[in-house]
Protein backbone atom coordinates (compact mmCIF):
# COMPACT_ATOMS: atom_id res chain seq x y z
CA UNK A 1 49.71 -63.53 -21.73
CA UNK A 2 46.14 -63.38 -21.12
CA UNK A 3 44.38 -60.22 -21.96
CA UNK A 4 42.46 -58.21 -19.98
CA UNK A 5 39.00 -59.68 -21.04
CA UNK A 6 40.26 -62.59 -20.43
CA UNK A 7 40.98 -62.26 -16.80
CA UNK A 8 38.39 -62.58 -14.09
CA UNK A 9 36.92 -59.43 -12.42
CA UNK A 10 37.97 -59.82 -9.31
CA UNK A 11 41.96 -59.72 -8.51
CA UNK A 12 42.52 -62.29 -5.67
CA UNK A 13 40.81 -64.81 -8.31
CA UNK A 14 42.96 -63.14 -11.09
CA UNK A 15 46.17 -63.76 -8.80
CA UNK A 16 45.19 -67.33 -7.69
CA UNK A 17 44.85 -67.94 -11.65
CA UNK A 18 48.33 -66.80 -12.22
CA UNK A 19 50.15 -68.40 -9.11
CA UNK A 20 47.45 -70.54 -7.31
CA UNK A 21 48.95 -73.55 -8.54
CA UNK A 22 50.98 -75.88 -5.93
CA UNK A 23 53.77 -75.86 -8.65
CA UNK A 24 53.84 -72.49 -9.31
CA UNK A 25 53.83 -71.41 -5.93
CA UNK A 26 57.23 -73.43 -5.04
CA UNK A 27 58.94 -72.69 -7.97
CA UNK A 28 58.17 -69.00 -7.37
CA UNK A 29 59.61 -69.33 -4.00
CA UNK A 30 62.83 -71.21 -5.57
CA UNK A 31 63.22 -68.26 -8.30
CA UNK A 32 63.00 -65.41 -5.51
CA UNK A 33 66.69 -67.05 -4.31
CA UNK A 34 67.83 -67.32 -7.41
CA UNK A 35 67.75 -68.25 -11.19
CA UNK A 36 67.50 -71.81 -11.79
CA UNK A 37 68.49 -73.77 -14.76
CA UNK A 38 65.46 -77.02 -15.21
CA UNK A 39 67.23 -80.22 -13.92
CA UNK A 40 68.07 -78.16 -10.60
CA UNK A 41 64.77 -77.12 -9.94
CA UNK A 42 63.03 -80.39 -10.72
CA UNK A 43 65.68 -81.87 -8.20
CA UNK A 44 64.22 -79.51 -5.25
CA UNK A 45 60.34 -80.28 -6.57
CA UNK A 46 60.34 -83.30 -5.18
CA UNK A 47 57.06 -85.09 -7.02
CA UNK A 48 56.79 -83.04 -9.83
CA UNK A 49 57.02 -84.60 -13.04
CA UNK A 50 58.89 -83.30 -16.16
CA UNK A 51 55.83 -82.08 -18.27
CA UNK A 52 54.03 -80.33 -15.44
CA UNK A 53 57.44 -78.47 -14.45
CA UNK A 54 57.91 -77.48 -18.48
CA UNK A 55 54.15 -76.39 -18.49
CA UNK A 56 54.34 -74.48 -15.46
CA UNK A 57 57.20 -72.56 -16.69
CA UNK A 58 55.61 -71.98 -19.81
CA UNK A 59 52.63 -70.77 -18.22
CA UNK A 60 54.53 -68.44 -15.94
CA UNK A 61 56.71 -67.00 -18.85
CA UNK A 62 53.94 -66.40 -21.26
CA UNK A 63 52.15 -64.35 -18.49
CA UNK A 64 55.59 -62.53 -18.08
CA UNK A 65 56.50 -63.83 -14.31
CA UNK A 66 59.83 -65.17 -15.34
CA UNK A 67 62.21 -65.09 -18.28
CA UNK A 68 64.23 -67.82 -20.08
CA UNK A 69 67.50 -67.34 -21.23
CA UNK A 70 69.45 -69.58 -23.52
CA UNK A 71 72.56 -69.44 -23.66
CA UNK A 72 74.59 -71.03 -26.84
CA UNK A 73 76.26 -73.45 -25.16
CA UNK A 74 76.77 -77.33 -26.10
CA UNK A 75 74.93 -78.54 -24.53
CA UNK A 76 72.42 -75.89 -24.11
CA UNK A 77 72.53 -73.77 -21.03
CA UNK A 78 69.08 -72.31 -19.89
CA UNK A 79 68.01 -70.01 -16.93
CA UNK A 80 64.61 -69.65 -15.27
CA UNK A 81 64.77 -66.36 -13.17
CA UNK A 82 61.84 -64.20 -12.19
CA UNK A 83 60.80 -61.30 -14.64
CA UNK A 84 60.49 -57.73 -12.83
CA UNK A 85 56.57 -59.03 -12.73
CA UNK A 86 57.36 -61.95 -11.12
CA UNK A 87 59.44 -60.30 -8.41
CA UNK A 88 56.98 -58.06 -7.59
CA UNK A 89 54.94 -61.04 -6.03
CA UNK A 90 58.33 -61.26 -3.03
CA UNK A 91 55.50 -59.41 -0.66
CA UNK A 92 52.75 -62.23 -1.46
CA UNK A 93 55.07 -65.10 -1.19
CA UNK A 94 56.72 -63.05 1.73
CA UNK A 95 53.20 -63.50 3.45
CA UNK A 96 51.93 -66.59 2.81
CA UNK A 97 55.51 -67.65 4.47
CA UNK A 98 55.09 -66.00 7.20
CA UNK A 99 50.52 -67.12 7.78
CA UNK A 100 51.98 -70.85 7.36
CA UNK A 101 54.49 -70.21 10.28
CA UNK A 102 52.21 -68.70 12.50
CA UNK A 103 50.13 -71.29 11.73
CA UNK A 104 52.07 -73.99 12.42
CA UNK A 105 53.12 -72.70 16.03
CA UNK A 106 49.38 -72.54 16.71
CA UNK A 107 49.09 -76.11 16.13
């Protein structure tokens, strides 16, 4: 997670660093149905590759937006599901929904 400092100074870039990503904006919307284990989700990214859905997801869990869970399981069950953070962001995602459909009427 990045601190602070680290952060820029205004929040709509700060937000568009943590989610401003095409990838991390449909995965976000897949997690707000539901947790997800991996090979499910890459199945409903159509076009995203294997390393840029790990390094999303990596990216979104080390700045707290979603959790992993393993489960010990042979083979090895894991869960991608959105951290109390992450669901926070239902409003944003909630809105950008709804712009792109009044958008898309006004074409």
């Amino acid at each position: 997670m990045l601190t602070k400092e680290e952060l820029p100074a205004c929040p709509v870039a700060t937000t568009v660093q943590l989610i401003g990503s095409k990838w991390k904006l449909l995965i976000l919307r897949n997690l707000l149905q539901r947790p997800w284990r991996f090979n499910e989700m890459k199945k409903t990214l159509e076009g995203i590759s294997q390393k840029v859905l790990t390094d999303s997801l990596r990216s979104m869990e080390a700045d707290g937006l979603i959790t992993r869970t393993v489960y010990p399981e042979v083979p090895p069950h894991v869960e991608y599901a959105l951290s109390d953070l992450g669901r926070s962001l239902r409003p944003v995602i909630k809105a950008m929904e709804e712009w792109g459909l009044d958008y898309k009427q006004q074409l």
